[in-house]
Protein backbone atom coordinates (compact mmCIF):
# COMPACT_ATOMS: atom_id res chain seq x y z
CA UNK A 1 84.92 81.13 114.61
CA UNK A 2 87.17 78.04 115.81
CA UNK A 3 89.28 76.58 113.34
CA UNK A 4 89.85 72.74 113.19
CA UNK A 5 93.64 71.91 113.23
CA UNK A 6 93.93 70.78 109.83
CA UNK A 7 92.48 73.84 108.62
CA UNK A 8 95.30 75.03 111.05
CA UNK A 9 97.80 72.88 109.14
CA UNK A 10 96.52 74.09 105.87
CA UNK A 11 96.64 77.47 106.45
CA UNK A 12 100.78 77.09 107.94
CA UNK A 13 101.64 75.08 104.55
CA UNK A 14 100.38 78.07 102.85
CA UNK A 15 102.07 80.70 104.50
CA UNK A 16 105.34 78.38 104.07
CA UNK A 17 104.91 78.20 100.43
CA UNK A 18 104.81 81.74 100.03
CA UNK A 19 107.74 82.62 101.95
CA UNK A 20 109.61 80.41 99.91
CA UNK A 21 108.42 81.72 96.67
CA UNK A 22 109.43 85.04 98.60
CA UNK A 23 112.72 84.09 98.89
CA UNK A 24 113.05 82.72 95.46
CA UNK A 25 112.40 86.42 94.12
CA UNK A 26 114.27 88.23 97.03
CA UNK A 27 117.51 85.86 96.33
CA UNK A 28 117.47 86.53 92.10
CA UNK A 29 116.70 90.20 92.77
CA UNK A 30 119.33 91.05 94.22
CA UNK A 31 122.01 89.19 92.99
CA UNK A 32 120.40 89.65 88.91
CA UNK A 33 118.79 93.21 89.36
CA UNK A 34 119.67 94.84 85.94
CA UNK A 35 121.22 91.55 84.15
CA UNK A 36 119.84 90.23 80.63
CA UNK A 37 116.38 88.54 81.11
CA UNK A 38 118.09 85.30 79.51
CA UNK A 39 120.07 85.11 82.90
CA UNK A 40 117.68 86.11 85.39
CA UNK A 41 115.33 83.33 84.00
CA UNK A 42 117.85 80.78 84.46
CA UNK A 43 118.97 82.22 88.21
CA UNK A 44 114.71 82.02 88.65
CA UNK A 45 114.71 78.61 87.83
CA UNK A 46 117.31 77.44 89.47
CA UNK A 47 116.71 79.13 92.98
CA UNK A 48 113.03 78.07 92.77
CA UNK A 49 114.56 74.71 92.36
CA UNK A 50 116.34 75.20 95.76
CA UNK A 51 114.01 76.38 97.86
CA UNK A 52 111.54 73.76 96.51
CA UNK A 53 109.14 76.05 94.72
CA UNK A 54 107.13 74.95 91.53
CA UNK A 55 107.17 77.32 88.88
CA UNK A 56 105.72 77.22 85.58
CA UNK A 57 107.64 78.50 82.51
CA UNK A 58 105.64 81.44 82.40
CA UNK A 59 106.01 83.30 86.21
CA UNK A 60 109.73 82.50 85.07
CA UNK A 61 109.71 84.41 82.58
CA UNK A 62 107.36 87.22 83.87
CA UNK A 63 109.75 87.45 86.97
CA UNK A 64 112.47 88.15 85.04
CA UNK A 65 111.57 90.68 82.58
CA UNK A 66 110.45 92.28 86.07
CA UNK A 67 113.93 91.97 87.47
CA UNK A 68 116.00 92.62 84.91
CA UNK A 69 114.42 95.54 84.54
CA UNK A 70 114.64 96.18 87.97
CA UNK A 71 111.10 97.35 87.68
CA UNK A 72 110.79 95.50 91.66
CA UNK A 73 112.70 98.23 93.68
């Protein structure tokens, strides 16, 4: 099965925005592994802001009762 190139394209934009959310959660979990969940929502939001990543208020907050709790390891 052939792809057409902006399937191509499609499928690259994808696997870019998922690194970068990725990176969003490696960066905060390891420099806010164990912190209050207060803190690690506001590290969240502002590294997702960084690497250009949308997030809603909820994954934000799901993320870091996750990594505060250092439930990810």
């Amino acid at each position: 099965m052939e792809r057409s190139a902006q399937d191509t394209t499609g499928l690259l934009h994808l696997v870019e925005e998922a690194v970068r959310i990725r990176m969003v959660w490696e960066e905060v979990a390891t420099t806010h592994c164990c912190r209050p969940s207060e803190e690690v929502e506001a590290a969240y939001t502002e590294a997702a802001a960084r690497w250009d990543v949308q997030v809603d208020e909820r994954t934000a907050t799901r993320s870091s009762i996750y990594i505060s709790g250092c439930y990810w390891e």
